[in-house]
C-alpha atoms as a PDB file:
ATOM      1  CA  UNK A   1      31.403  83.070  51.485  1.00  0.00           C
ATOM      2  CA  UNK A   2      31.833  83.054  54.776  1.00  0.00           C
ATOM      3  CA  UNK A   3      32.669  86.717  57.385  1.00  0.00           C
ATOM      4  CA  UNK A   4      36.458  85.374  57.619  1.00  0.00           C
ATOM      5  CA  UNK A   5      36.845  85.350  54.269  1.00  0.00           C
ATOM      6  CA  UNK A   6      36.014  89.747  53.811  1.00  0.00           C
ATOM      7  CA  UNK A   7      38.916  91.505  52.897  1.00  0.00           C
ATOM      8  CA  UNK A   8      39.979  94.829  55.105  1.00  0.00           C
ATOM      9  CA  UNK A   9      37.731  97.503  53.582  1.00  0.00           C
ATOM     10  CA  UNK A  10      35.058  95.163  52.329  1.00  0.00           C
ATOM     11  CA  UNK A  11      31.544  94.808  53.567  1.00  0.00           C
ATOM     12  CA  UNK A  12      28.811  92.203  52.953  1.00  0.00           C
ATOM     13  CA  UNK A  13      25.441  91.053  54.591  1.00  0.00           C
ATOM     14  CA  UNK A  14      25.014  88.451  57.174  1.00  0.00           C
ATOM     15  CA  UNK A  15      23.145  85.635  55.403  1.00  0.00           C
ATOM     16  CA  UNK A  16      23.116  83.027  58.469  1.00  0.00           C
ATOM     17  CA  UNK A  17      25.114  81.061  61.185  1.00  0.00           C
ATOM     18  CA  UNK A  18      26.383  77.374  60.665  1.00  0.00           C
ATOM     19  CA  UNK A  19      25.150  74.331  62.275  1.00  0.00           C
ATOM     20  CA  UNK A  20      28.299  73.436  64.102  1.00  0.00           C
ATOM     21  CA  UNK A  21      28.289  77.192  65.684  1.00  0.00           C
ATOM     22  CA  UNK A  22      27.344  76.860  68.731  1.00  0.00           C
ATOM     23  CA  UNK A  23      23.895  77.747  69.919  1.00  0.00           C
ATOM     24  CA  UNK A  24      25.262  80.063  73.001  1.00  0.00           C
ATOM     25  CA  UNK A  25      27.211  81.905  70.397  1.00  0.00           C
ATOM     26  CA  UNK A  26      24.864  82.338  67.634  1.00  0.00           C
ATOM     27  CA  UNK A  27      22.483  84.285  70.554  1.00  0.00           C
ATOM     28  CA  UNK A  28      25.244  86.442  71.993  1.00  0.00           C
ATOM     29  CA  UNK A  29      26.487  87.466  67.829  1.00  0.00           C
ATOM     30  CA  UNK A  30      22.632  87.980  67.397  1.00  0.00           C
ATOM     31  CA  UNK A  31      22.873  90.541  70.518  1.00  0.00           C
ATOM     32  CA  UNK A  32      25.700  91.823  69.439  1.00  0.00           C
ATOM     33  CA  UNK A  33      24.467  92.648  66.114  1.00  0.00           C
ATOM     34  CA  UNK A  34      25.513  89.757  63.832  1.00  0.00           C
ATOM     35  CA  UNK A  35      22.084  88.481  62.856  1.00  0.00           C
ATOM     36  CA  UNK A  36      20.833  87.632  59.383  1.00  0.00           C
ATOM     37  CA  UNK A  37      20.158  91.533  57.411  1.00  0.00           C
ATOM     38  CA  UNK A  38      22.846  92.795  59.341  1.00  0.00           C
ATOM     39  CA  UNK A  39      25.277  94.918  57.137  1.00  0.00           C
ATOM     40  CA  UNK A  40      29.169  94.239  58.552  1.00  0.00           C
ATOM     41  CA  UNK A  41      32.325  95.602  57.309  1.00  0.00           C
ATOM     42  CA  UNK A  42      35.948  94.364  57.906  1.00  0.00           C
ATOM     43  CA  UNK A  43      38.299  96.933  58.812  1.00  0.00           C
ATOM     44  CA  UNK A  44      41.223  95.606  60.190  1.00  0.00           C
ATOM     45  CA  UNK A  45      42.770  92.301  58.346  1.00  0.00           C
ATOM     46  CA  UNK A  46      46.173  91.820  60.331  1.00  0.00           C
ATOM     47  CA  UNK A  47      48.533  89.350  59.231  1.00  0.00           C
ATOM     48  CA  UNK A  48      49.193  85.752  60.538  1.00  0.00           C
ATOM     49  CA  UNK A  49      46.011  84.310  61.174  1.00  0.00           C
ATOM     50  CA  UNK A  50      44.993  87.500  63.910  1.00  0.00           C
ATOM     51  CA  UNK A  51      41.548  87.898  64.663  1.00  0.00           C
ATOM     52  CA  UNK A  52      39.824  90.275  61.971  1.00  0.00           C
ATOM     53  CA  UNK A  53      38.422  93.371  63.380  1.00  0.00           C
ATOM     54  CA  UNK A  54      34.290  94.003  62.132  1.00  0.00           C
ATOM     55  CA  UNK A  55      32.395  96.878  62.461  1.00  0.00           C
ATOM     56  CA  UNK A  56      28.417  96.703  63.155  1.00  0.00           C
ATOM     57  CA  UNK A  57      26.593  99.379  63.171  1.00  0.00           C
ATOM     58  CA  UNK A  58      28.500 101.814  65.254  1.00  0.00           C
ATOM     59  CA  UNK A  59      30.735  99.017  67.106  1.00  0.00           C
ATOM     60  CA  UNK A  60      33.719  97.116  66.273  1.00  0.00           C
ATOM     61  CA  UNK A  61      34.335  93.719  67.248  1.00  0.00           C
ATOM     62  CA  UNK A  62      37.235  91.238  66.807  1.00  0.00           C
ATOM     63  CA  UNK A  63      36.368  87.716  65.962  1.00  0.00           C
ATOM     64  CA  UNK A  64      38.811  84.630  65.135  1.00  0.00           C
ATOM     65  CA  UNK A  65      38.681  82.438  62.513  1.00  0.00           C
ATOM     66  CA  UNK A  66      37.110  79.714  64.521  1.00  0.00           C
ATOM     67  CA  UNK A  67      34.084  81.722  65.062  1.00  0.00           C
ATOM     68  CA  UNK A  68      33.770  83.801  61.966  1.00  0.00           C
ATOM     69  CA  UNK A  69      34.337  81.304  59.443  1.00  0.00           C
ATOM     70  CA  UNK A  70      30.895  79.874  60.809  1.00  0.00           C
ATOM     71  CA  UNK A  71      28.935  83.322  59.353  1.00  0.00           C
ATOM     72  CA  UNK A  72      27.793  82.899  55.906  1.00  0.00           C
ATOM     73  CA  UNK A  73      27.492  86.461  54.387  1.00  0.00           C
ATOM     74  CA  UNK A  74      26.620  87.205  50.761  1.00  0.00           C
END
């Protein structure tokens, strides 16, 4: 399962980035907080495709589905 796929109020673990994500953005996620261990929760799911709003640790981030379709989380 991937972090695009969480529903809004859901939470899972960040397992690990895929190969075709880029190298630049798998280091700035990892700064941000999206590393492998790292508990994430969705709390925003807007219609239409909109980027998906995450929370990590005390910080919420909004990602696309180009980007967080390539986080595997279990």
């Amino acid at each position: 399962m991937t972090l695009w796929d969480l529903k809004q109020g859901t939470s899972a673990t960040v397992e690990s980035f895929c190969t075709a994500l880029q190298s630049e953005y798998r280091t700035r996620l990892s700064e941000l907080g999206f590393h492998p261990g790292e508990h994430i929760a969705c709390v925003l799911s807007p219609s239409l495709g909109a980027p998906k709003l995450y929370r990590v640790n005390n910080t919420v981030y909004s990602l696309d589905d180009s980007v967080a379709s390539l986080i595997t989380v279990a």
